[in-house]
Protein backbone atom coordinates (compact mmCIF):
# COMPACT_ATOMS: atom_id res chain seq x y z
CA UNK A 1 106.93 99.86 136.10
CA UNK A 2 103.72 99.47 134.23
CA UNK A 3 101.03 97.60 136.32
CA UNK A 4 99.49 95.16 133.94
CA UNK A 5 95.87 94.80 133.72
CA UNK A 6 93.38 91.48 133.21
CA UNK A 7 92.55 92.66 130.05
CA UNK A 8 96.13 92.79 128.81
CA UNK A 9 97.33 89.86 129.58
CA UNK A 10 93.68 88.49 128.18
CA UNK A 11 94.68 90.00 124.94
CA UNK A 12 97.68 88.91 124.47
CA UNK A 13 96.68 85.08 125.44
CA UNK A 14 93.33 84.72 122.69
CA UNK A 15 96.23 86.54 120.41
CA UNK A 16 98.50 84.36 120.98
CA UNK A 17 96.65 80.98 120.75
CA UNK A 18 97.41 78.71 117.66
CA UNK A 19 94.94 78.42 114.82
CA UNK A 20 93.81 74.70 114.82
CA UNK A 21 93.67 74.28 118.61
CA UNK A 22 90.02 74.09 118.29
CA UNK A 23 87.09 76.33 118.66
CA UNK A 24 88.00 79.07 121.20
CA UNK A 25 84.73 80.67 122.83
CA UNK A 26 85.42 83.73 125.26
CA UNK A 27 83.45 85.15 128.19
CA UNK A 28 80.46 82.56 127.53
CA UNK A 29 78.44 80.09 129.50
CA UNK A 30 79.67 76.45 127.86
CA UNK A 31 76.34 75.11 126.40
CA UNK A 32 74.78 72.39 127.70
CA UNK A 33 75.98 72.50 131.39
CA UNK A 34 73.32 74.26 134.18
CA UNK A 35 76.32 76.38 135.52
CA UNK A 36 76.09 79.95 134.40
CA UNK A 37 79.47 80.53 134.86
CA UNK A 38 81.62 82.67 131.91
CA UNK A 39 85.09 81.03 132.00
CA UNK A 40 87.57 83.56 130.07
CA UNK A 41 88.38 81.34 127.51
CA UNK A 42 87.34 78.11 126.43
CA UNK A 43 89.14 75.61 124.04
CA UNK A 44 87.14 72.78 122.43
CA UNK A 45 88.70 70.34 120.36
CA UNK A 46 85.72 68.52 119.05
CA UNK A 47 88.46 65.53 117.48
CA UNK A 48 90.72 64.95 120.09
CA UNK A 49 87.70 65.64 122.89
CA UNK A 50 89.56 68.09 124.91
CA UNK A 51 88.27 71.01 126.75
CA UNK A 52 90.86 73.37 128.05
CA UNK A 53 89.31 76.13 130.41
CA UNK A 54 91.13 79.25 131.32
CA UNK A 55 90.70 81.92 133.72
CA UNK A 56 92.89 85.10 133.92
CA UNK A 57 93.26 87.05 136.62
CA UNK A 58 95.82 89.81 138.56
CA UNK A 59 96.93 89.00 142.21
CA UNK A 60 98.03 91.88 144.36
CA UNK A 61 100.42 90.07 146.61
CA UNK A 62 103.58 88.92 144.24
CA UNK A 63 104.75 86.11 146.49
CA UNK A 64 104.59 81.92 145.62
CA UNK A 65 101.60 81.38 148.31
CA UNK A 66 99.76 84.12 146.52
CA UNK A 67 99.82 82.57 143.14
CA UNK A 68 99.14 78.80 144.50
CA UNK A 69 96.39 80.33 146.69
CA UNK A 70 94.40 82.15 143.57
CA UNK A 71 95.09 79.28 141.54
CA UNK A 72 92.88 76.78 144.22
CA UNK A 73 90.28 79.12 144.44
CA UNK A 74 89.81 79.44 140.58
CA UNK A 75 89.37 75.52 140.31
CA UNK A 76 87.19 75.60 142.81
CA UNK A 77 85.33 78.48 141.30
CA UNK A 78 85.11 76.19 138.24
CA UNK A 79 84.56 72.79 139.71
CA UNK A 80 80.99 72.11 138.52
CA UNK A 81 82.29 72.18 134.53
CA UNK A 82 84.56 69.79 134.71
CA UNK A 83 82.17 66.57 136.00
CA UNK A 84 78.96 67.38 133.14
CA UNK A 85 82.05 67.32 130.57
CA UNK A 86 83.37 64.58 131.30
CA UNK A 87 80.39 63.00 131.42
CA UNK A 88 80.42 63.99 127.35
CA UNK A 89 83.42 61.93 127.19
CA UNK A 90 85.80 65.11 127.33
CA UNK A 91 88.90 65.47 128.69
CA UNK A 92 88.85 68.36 130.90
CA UNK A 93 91.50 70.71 131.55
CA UNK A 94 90.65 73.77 134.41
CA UNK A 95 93.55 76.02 135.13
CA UNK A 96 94.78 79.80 135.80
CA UNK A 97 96.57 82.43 133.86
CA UNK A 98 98.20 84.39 136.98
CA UNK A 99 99.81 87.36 136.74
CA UNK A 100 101.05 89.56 139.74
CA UNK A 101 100.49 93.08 139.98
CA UNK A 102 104.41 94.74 139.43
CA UNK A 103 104.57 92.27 136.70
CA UNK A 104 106.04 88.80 138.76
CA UNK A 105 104.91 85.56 136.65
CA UNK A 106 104.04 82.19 137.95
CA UNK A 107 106.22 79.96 136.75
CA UNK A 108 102.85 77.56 137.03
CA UNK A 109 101.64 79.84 134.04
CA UNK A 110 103.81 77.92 131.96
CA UNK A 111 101.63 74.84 132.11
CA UNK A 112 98.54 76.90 131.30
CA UNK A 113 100.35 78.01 127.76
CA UNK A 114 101.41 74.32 126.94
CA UNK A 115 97.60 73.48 127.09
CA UNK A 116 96.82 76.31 124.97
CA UNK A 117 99.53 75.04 122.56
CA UNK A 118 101.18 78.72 122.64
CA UNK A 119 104.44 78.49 120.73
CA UNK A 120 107.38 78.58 123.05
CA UNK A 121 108.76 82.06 121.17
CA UNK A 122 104.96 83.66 122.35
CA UNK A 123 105.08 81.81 125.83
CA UNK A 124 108.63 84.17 126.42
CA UNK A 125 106.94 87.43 125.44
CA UNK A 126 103.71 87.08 127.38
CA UNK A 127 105.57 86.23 130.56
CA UNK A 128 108.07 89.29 129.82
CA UNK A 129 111.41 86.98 129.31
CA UNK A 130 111.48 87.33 125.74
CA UNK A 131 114.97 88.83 125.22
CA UNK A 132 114.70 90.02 121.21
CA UNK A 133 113.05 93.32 121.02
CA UNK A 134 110.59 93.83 117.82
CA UNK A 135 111.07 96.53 115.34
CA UNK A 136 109.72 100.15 115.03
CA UNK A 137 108.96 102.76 113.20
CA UNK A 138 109.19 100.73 109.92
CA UNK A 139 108.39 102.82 107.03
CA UNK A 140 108.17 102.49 103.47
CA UNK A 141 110.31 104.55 101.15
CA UNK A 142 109.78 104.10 97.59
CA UNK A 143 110.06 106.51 94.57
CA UNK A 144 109.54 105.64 90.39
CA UNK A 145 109.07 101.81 92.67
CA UNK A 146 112.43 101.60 94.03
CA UNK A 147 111.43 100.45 97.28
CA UNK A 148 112.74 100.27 101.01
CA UNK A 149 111.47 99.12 104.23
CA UNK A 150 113.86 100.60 106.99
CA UNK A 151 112.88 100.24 110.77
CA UNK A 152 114.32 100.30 114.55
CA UNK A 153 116.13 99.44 116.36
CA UNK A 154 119.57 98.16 115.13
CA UNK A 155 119.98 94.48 116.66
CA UNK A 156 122.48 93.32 118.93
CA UNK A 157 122.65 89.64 119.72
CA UNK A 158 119.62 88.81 117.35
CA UNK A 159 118.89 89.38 114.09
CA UNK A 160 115.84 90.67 111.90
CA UNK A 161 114.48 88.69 108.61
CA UNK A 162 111.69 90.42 106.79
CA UNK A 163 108.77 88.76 105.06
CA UNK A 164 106.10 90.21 102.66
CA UNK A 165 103.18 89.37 101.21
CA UNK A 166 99.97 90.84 99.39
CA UNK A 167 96.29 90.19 99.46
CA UNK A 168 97.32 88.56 96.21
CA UNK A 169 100.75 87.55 96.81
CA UNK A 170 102.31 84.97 98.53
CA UNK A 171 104.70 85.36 101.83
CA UNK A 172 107.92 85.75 99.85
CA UNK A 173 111.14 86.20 102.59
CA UNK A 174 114.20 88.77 102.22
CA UNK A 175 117.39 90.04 104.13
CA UNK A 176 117.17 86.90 105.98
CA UNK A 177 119.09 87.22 109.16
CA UNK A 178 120.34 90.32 108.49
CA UNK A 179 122.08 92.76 110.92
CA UNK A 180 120.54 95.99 108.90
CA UNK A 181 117.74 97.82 109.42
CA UNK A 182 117.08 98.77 105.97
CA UNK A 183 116.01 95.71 103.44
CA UNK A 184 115.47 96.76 99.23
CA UNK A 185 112.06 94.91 98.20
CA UNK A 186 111.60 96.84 94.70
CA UNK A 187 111.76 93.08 93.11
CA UNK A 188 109.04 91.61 95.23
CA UNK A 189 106.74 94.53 94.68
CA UNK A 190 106.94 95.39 91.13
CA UNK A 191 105.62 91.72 90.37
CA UNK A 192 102.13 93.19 91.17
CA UNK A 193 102.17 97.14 91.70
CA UNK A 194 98.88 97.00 92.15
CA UNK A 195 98.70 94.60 94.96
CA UNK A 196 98.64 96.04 98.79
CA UNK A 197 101.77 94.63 100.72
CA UNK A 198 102.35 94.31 104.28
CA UNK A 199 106.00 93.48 105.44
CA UNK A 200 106.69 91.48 108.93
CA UNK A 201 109.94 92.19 110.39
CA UNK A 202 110.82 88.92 112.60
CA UNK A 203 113.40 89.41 115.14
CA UNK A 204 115.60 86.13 115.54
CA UNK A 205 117.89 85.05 117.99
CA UNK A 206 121.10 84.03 116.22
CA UNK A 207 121.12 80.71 118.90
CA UNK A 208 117.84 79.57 117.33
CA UNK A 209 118.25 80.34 113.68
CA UNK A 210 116.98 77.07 112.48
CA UNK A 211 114.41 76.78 115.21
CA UNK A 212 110.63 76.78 113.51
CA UNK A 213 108.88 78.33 116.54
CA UNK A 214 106.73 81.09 115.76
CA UNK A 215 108.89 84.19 116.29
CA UNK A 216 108.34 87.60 117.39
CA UNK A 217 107.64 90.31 114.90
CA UNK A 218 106.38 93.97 114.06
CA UNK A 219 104.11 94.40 110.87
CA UNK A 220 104.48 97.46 108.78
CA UNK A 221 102.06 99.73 107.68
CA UNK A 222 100.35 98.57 104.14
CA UNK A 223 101.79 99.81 100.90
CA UNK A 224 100.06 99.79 97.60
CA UNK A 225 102.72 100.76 94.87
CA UNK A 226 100.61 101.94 92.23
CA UNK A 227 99.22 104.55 94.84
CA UNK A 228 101.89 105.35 97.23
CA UNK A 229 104.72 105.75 95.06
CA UNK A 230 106.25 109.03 94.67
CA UNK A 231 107.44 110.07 91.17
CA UNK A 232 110.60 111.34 90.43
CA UNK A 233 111.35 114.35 88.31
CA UNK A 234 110.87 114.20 84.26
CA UNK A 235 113.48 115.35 82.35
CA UNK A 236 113.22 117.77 79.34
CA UNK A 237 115.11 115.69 76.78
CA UNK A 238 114.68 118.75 74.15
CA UNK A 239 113.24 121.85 73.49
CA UNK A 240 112.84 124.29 70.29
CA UNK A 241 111.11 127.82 69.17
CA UNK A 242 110.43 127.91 65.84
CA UNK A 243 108.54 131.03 65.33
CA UNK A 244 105.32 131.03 66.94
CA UNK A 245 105.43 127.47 68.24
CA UNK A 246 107.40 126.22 71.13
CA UNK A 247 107.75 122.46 70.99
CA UNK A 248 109.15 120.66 74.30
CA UNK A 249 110.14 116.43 74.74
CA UNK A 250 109.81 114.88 77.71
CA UNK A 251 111.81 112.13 78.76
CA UNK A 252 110.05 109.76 81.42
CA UNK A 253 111.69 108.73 84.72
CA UNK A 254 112.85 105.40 84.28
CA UNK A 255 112.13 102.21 86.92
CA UNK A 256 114.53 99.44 88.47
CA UNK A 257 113.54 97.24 85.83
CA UNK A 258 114.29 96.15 82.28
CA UNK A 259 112.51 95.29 78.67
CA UNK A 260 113.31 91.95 77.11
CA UNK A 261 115.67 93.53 75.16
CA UNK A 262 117.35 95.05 78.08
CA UNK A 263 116.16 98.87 77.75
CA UNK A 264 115.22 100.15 81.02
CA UNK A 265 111.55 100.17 81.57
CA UNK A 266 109.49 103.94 82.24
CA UNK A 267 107.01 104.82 84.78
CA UNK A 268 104.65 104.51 81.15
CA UNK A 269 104.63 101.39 80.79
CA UNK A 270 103.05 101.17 84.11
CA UNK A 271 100.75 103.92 84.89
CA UNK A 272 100.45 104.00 80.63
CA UNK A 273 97.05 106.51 80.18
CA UNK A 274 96.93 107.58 83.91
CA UNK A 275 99.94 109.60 83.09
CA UNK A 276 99.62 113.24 81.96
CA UNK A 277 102.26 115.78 81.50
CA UNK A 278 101.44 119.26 82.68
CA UNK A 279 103.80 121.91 81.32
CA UNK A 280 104.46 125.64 82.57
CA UNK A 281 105.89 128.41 81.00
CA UNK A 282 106.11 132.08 80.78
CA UNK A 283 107.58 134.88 78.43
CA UNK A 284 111.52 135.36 80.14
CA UNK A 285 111.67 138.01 82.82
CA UNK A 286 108.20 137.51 83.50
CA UNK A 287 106.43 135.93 86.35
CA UNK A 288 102.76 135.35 84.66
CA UNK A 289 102.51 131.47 84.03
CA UNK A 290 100.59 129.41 81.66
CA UNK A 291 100.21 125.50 80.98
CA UNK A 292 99.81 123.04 79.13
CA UNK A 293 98.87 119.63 79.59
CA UNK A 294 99.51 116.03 77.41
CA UNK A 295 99.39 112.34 77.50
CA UNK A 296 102.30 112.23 75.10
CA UNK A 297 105.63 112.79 75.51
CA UNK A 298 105.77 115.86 73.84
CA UNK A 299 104.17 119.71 73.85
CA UNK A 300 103.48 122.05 71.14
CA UNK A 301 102.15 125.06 71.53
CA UNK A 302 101.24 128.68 70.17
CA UNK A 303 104.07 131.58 71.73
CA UNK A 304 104.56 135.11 70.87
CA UNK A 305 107.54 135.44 67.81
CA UNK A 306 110.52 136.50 68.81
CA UNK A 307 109.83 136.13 72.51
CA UNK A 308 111.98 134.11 74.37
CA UNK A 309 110.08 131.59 77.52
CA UNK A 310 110.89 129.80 80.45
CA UNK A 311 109.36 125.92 81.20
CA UNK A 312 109.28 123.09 83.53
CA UNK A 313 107.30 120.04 83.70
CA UNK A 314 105.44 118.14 85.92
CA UNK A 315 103.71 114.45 85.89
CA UNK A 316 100.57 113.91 87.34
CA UNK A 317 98.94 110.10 88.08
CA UNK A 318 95.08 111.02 87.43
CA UNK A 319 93.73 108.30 89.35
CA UNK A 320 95.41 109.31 92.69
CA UNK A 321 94.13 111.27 95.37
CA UNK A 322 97.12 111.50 97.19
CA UNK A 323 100.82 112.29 95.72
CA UNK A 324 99.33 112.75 92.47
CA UNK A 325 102.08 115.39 91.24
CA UNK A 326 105.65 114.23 90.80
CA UNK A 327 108.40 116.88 91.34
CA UNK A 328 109.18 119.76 89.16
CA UNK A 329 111.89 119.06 86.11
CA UNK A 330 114.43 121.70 85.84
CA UNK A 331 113.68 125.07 84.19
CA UNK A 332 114.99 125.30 80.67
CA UNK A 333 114.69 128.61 78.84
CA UNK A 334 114.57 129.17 75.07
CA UNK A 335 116.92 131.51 73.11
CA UNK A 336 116.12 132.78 69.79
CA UNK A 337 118.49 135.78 68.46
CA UNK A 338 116.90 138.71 68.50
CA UNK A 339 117.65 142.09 66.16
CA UNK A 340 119.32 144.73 68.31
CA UNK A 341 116.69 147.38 66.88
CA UNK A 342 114.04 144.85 68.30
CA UNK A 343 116.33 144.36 71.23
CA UNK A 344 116.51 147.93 72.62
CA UNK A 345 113.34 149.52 70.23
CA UNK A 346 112.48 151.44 72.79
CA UNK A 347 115.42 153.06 74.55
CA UNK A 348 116.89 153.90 70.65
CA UNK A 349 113.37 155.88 70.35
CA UNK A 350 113.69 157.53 73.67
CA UNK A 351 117.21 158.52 72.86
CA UNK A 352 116.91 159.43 69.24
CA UNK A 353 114.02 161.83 70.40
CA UNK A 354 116.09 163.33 72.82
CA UNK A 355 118.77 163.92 70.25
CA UNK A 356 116.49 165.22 67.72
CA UNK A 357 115.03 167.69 70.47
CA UNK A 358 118.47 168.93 71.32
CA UNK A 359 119.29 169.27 67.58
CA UNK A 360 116.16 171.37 67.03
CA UNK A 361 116.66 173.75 70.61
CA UNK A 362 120.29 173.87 69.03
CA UNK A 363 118.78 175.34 65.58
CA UNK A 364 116.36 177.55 67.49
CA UNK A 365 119.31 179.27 69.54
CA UNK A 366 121.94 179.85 66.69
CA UNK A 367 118.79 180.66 64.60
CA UNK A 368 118.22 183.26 67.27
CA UNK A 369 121.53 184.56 67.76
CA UNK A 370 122.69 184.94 64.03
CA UNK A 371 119.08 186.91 63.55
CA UNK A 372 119.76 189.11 66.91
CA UNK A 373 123.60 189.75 65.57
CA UNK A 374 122.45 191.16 62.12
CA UNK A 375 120.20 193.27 63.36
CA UNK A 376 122.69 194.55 65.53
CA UNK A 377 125.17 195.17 63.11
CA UNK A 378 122.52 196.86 60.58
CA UNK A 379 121.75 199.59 63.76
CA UNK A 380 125.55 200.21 63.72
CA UNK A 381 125.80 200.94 59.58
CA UNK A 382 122.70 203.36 60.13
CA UNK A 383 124.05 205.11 62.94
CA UNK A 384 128.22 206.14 60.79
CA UNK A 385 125.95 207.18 57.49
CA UNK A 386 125.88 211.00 57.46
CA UNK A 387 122.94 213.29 57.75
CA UNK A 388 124.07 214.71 53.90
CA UNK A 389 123.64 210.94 52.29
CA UNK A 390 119.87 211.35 53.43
């Protein structure tokens, strides 16, 4: 077991305190009075004149004397406040916030939170009887601002109901009471994508649904939509080589939401001129890439003729620093018809030389031969002609 420490429970009282009680001063002499005394916390409500001082301290014995015992001593300790307020016309509250040392609670503590006007819901987790855990590990998961806030752990006898709201938003509520641990708030946050949002997940018993306490919660990590958002892929909606230009349309990823006229909307008609196309390509079987880049929806640019090329496109949000590059649209190739000659120019050359070589060695040795067999048949004519002829 985790021993708990003053400062802990000191936290989690000043955090826990309604706004409204009154001023709330903390470690600090109380003006006006000779004592020099620092009382942990001090509530003045200048309207009602009530003073409520507490002091909060571990005991390391866990037993019922122990707790009573610290508890004199501490009024005691603070005696000389109460008499100079009340002179002031206050009424003057001085009490204890005991805690033991493996965790045991005084059950006197409970009186000490009723002054402080701590909600009952808060009063059950500081003294560690709270029974509905709080969520974790919430995250956001939104992409093209479909968005998601899913969390931990699922509930059992309780139930979670989330509530959002912006620096320029109002709380707005969803998945109330819900069982899940995954609640869709793309409608909430595409009223203002620009707004930062931070989500609450409230953990509620089911036996106090309609009760108004103050409940526990878990807040999520803040999400701005316009910068957090990833973006999906584009989509090459066409592409054509005409010659020497290669002209690609891209179709933008489209958003849960909807036009007047019931069209779906695009990521442009939000981001509108912080979106930029960048398009790669490259002649087919080869690996050395160019780009391109556009605030349109479309490319056109200068290729070799009669070259066939490979593409894909990305978006890219110029005013982020972070997930500034959506993902990568498929690869679409071009493919023009080519002329066989054009096709395989250079293994017909290679081959038609070798021909023409053999044809020529071909020549050269029947050339050869038909030359070496006339001679030989001349030296045979000489050698039957008499010597009388001569």
């Amino acid at each position: 077991m985790q021993i708990p420490t003053t400062t802990e429970e000191f936290d989690r009282l000043v955090r826990a305190i309604l706004d409204g009680v009154g001023k709330i001063s903390v470690n600090r002499i109380i003006l006006g009075c000779e004592s020099q005394l620092h009382p942990d916390i001090v509530i003045t409500d200048q309207e009602a004149k009530k003073i409520v001082i507490v002091d909060v301290t571990i005991t390391f014995e866990n037993r019922r004397q122990a707790f009573t015992d610290t508890r004199a001593r501490k009024r005691e300790k603070y005696a000389p406040l109460p008499g100079t307020l009340r002179g002031r016309g206050y009424d003057v509250t001085v009490d204890a916030l005991i805690v033991g040392t493996l965790g045991a609670w005084d059950p006197s503590n409970e009186r000490v939170l009723c002054a402080c006007r701590i909600s009952r819901h808060y009063a059950k987790l500081i003294s560690g009887n709270s029974e509905v855990p709080t969520a974790v590990n919430i995250t956001w998961s939104s992409i093209n601002f479909k968005t998601l806030l899913t969390w931990l752990p699922k509930p059992t006898n309780y139930a979670y109901t989330v509530e959002i709201f912006g620096i320029h938003t109002n709380i707005r509520r969803k998945c109330i009471h819900t069982k899940e641990t995954v609640c869709d708030v793309t409608d909430i946050i595409l009223e203002n994508v620009k707004d930062t949002y931070t989500a609450h997940i409230v953990s509620d018993m089911l036996s106090d649904i309609d009760d108004f306490d103050e409940k526990p919660y878990a807040a999520s990590p803040k999400f701005t939509p316009y910068k957090q958002t990833l973006i999906g892929k584009p989509t090459i909606q066409n592409s054509m080589q005409n010659g020497s230009k290669l002209i690609v349309l891209v179709q933008d990823p489209f958003i849960p939401s909807t036009s007047p006229n019931g069209s779906l909307k695009s990521i442009r008609d939000i981001f509108k001129d912080d979106l930029e196309y960048v398009l790669y390509y490259w002649k087919d079987k080869s690996s050395g890439k160019k780009n391109a880049k556009t605030k349109s929806n479309q490319f056109e640019i200068s290729v070799d003729k009669e070259e066939n090329y490979c593409f894909f496109v990305q978006a890219t949000i110029l005013s982020r620093t972070e997930n500034r590059n959506s993902l990568e649209s498929k690869v679409a190739c071009t493919s023009i018809s080519r002329n066989i000659l054009d096709e395989y120019r250079l293994e017909l050359f290679v081959i038609i030389g070798a021909a023409v070589l053999v044809i020529i060695i071909i020549i050269v040795i029947v050339s050869v031969a038909i030359c070496k067999c006339k001679k030989e048949k001349a030296a045979i004519v000489k050698e039957k002609t008499p010597l009388n002829d001569v």
